[in-house]
PDB file of N, CA and C in Angstrom:
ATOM      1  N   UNK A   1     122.216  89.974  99.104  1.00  0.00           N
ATOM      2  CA  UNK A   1     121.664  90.162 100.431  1.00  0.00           C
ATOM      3  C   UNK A   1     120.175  89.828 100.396  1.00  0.00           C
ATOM      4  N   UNK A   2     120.119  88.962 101.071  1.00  0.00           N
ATOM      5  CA  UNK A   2     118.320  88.971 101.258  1.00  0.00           C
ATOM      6  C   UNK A   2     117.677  89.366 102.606  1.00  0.00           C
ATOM      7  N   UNK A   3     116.650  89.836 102.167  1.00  0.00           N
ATOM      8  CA  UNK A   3     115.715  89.284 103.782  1.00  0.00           C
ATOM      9  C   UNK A   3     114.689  88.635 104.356  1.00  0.00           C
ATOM     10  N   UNK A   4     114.214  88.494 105.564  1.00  0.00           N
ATOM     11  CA  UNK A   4     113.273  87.610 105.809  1.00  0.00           C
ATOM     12  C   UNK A   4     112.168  88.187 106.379  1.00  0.00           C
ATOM     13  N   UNK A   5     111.100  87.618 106.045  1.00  0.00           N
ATOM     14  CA  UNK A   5     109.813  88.293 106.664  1.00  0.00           C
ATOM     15  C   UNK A   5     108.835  87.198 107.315  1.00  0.00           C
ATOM     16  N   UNK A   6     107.464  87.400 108.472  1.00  0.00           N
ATOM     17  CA  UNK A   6     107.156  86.531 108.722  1.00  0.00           C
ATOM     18  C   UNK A   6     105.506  87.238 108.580  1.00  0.00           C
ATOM     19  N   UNK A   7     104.654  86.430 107.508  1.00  0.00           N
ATOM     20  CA  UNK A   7     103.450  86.859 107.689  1.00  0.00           C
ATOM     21  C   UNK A   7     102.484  86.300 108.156  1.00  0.00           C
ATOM     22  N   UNK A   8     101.603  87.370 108.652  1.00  0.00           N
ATOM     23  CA  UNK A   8     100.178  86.422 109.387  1.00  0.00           C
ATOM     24  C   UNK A   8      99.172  85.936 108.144  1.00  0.00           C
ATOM     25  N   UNK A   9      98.561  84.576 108.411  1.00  0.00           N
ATOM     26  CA  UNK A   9      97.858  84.159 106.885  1.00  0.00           C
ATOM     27  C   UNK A   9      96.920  83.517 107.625  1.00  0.00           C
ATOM     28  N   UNK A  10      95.647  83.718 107.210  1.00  0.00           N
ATOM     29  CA  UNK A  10      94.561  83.202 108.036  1.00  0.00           C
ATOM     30  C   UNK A  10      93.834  82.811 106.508  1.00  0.00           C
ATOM     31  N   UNK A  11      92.912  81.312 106.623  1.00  0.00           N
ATOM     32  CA  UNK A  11      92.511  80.764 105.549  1.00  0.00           C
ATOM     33  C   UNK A  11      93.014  79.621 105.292  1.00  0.00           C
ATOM     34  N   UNK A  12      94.377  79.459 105.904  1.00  0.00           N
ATOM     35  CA  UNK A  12      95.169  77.860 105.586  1.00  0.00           C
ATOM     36  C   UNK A  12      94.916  76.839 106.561  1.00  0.00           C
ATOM     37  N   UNK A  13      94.496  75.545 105.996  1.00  0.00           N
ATOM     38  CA  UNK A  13      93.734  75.261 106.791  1.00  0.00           C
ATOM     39  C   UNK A  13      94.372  73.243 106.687  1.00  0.00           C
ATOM     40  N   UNK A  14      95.343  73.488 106.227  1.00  0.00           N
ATOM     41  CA  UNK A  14      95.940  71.619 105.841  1.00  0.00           C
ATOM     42  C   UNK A  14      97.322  72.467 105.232  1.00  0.00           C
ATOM     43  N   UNK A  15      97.730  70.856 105.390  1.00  0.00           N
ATOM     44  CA  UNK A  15      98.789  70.543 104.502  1.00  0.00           C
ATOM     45  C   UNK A  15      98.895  71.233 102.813  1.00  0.00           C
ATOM     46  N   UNK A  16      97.305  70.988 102.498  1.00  0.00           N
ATOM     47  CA  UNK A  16      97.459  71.413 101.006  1.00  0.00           C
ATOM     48  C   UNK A  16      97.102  72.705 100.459  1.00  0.00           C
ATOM     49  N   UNK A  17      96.759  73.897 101.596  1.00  0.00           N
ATOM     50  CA  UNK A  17      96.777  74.546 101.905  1.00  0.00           C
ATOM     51  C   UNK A  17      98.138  75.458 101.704  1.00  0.00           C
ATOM     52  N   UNK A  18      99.114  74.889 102.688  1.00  0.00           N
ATOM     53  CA  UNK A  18     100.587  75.043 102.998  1.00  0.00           C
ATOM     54  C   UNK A  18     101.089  74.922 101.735  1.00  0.00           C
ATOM     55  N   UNK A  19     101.069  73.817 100.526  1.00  0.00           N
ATOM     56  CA  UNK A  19     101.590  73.397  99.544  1.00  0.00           C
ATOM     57  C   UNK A  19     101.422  74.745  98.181  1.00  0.00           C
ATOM     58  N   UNK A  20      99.968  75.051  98.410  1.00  0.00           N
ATOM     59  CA  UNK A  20      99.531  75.702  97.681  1.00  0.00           C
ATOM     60  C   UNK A  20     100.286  77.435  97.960  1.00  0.00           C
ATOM     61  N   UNK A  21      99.991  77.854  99.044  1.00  0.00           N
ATOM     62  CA  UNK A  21     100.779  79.103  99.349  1.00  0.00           C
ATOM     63  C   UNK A  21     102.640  79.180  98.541  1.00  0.00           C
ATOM     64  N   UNK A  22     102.966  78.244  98.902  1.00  0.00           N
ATOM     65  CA  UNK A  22     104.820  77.738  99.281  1.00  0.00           C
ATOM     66  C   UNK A  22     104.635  77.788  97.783  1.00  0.00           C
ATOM     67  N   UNK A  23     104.103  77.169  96.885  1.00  0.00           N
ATOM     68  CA  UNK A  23     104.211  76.878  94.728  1.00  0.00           C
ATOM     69  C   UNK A  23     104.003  78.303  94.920  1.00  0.00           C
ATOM     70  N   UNK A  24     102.820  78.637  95.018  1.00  0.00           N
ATOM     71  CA  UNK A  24     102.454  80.492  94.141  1.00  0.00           C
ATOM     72  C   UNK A  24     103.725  81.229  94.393  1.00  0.00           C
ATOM     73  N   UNK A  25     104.234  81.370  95.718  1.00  0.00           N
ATOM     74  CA  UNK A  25     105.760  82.412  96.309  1.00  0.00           C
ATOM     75  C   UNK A  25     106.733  81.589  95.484  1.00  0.00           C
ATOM     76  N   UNK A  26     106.886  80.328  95.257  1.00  0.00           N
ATOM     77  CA  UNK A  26     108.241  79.691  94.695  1.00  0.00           C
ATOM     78  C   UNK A  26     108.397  80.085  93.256  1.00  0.00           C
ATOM     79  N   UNK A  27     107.430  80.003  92.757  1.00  0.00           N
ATOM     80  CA  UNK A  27     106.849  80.637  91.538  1.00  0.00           C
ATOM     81  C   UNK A  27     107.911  82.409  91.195  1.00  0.00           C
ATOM     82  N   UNK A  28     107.460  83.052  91.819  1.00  0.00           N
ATOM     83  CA  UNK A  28     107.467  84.228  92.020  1.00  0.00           C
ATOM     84  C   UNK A  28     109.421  84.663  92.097  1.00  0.00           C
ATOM     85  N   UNK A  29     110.128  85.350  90.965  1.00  0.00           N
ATOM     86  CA  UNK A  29     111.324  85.900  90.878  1.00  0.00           C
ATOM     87  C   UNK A  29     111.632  86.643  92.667  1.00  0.00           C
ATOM     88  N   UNK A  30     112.611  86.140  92.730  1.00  0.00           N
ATOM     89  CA  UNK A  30     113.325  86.785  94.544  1.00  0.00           C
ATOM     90  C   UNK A  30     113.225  85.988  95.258  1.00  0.00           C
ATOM     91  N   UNK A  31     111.715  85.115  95.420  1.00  0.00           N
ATOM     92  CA  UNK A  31     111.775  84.282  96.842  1.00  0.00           C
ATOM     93  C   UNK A  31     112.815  83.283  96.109  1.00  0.00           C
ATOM     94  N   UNK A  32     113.128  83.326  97.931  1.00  0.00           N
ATOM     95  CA  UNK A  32     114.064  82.036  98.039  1.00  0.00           C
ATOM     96  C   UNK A  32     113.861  81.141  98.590  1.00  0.00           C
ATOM     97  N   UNK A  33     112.792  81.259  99.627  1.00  0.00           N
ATOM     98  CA  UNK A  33     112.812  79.843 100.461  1.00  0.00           C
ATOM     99  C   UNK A  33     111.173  80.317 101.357  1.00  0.00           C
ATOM    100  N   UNK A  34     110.369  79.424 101.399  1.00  0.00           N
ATOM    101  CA  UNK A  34     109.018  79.570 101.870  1.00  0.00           C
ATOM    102  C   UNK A  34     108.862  78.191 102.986  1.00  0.00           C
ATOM    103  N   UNK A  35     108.369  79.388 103.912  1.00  0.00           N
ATOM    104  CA  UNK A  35     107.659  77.764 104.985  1.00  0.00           C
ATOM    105  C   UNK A  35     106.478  78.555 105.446  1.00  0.00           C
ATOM    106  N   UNK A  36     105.523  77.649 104.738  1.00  0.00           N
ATOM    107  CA  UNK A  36     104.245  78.069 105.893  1.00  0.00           C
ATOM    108  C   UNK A  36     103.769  77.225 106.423  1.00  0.00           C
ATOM    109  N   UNK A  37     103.004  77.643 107.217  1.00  0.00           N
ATOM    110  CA  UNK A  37     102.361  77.303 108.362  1.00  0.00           C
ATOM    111  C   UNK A  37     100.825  77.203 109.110  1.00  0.00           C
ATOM    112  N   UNK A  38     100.135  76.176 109.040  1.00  0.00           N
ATOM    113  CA  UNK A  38      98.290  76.301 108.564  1.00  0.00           C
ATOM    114  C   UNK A  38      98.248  76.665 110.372  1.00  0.00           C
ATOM    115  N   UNK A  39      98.673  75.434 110.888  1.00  0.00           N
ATOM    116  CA  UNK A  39      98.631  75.367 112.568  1.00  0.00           C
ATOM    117  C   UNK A  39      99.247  76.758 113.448  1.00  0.00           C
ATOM    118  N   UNK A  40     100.463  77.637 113.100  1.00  0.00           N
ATOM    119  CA  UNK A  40     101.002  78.797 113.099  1.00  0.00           C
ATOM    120  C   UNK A  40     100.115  79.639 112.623  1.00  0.00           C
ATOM    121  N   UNK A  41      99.214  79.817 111.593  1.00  0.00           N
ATOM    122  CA  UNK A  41      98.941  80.705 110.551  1.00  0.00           C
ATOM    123  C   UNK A  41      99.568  82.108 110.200  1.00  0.00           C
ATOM    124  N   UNK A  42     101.428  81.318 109.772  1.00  0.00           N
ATOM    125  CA  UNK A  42     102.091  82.065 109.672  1.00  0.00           C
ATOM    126  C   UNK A  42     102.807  81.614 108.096  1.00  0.00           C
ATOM    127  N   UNK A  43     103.425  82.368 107.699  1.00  0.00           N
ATOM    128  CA  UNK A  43     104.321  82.441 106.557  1.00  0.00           C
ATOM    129  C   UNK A  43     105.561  82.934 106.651  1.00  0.00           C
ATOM    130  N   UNK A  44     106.657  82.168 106.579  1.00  0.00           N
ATOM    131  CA  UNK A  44     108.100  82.733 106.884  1.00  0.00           C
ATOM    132  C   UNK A  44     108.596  82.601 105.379  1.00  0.00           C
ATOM    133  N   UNK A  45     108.875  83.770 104.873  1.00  0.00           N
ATOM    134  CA  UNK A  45     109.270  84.098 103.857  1.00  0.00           C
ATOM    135  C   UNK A  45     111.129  84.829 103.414  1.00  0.00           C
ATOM    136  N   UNK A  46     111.701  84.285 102.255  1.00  0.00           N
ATOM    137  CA  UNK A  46     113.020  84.514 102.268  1.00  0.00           C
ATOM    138  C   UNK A  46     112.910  85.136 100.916  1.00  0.00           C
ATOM    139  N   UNK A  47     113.951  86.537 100.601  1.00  0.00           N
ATOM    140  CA  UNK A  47     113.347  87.144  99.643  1.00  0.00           C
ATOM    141  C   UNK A  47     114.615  88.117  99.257  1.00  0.00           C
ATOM    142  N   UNK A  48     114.877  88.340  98.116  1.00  0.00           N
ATOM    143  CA  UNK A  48     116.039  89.001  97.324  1.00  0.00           C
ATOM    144  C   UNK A  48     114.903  90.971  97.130  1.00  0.00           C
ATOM    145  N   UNK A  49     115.366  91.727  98.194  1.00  0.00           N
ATOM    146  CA  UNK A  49     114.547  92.559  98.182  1.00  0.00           C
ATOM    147  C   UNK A  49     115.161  93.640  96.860  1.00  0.00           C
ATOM    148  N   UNK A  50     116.410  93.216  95.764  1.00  0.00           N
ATOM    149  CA  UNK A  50     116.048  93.524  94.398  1.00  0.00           C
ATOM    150  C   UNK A  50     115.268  93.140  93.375  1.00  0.00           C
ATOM    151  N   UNK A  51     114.349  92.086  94.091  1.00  0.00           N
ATOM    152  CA  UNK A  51     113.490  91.562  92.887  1.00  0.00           C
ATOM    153  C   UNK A  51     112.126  91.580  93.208  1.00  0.00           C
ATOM    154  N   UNK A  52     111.689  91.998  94.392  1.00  0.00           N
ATOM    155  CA  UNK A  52     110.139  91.510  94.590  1.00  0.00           C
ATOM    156  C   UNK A  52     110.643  92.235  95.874  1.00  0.00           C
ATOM    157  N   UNK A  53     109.210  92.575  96.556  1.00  0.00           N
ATOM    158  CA  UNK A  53     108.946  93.302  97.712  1.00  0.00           C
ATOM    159  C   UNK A  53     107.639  93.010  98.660  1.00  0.00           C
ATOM    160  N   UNK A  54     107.955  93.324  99.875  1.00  0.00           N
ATOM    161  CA  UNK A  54     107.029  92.759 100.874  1.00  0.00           C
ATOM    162  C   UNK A  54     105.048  92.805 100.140  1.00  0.00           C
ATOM    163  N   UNK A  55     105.129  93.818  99.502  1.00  0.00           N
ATOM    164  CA  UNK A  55     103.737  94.408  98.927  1.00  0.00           C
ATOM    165  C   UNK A  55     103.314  92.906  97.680  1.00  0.00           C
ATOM    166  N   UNK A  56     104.019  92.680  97.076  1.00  0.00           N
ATOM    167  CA  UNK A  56     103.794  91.860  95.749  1.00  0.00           C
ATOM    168  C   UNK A  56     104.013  90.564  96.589  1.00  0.00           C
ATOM    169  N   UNK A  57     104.582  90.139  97.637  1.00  0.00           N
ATOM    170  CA  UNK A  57     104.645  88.795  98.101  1.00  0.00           C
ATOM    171  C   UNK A  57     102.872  88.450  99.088  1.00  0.00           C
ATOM    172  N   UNK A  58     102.772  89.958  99.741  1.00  0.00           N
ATOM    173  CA  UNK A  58     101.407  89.890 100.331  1.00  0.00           C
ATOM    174  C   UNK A  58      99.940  89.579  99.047  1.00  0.00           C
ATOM    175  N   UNK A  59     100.285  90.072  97.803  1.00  0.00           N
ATOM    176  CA  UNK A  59      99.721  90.015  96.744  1.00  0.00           C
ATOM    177  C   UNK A  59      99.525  88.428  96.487  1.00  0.00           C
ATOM    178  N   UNK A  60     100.395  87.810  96.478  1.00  0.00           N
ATOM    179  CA  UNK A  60     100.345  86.857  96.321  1.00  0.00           C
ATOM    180  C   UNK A  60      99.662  85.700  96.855  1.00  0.00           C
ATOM    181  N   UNK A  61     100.018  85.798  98.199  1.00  0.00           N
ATOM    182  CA  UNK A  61      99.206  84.962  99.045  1.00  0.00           C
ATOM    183  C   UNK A  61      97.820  85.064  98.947  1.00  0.00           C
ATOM    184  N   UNK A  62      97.325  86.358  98.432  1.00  0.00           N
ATOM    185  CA  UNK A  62      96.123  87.043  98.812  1.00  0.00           C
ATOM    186  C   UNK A  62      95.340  86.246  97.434  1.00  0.00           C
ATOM    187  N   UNK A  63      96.012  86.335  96.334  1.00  0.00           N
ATOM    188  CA  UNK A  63      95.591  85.650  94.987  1.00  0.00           C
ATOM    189  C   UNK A  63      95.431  84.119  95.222  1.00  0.00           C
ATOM    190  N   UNK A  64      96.014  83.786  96.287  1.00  0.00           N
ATOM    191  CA  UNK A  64      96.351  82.262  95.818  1.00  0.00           C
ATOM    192  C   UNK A  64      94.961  81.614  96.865  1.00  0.00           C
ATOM    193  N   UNK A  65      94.157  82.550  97.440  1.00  0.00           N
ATOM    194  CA  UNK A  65      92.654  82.819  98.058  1.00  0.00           C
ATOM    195  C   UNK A  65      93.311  82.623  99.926  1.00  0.00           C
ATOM    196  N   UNK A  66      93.877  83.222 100.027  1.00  0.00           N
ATOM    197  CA  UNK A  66      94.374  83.734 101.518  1.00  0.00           C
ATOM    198  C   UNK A  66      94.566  84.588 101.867  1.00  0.00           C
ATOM    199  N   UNK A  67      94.466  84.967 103.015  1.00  0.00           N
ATOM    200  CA  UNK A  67      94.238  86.831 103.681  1.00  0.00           C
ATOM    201  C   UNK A  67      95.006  86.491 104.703  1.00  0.00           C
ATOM    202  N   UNK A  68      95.515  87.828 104.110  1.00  0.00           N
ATOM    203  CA  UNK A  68      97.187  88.500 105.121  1.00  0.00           C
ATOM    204  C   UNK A  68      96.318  89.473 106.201  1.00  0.00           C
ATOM    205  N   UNK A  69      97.165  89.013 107.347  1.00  0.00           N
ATOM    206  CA  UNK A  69      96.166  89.994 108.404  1.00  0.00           C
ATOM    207  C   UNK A  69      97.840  91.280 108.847  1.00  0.00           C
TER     208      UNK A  69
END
């Protein structure tokens, strides 16, 4: 069972931007499927909530030099 989440991400600002967010989460045990979004400044996230959790995926983004609002 998975689920989906959609986060606010302010800081993305291109394409390579987008690229960079989508590797760090793909990276990361649980996600399954990442689309973000610079023009949205959103993140739609797909996620095996036995392996990783909303807290460590916000972690992430936040490392990869983007802020979750």
């Amino acid at each position: 069972m998975s689920e989906s989440v959609s986060i606010s991400v302010t800081g993305m600002k291109c394409g390579g931007c987008e690229n960079t967010v989508t590797t760090a989460l793909m990276a990361s045990a649980g996600v399954l499927s990442v689309k973000a979004s610079h023009k949205d400044k959103q993140v739609n996230v797909e996620f095996d909530p036995s392996q990783t959790d909303l807290e460590s995926i916000e972690d992430i983004i936040t490392d990869a030099g983007f802020s979750v609002e």
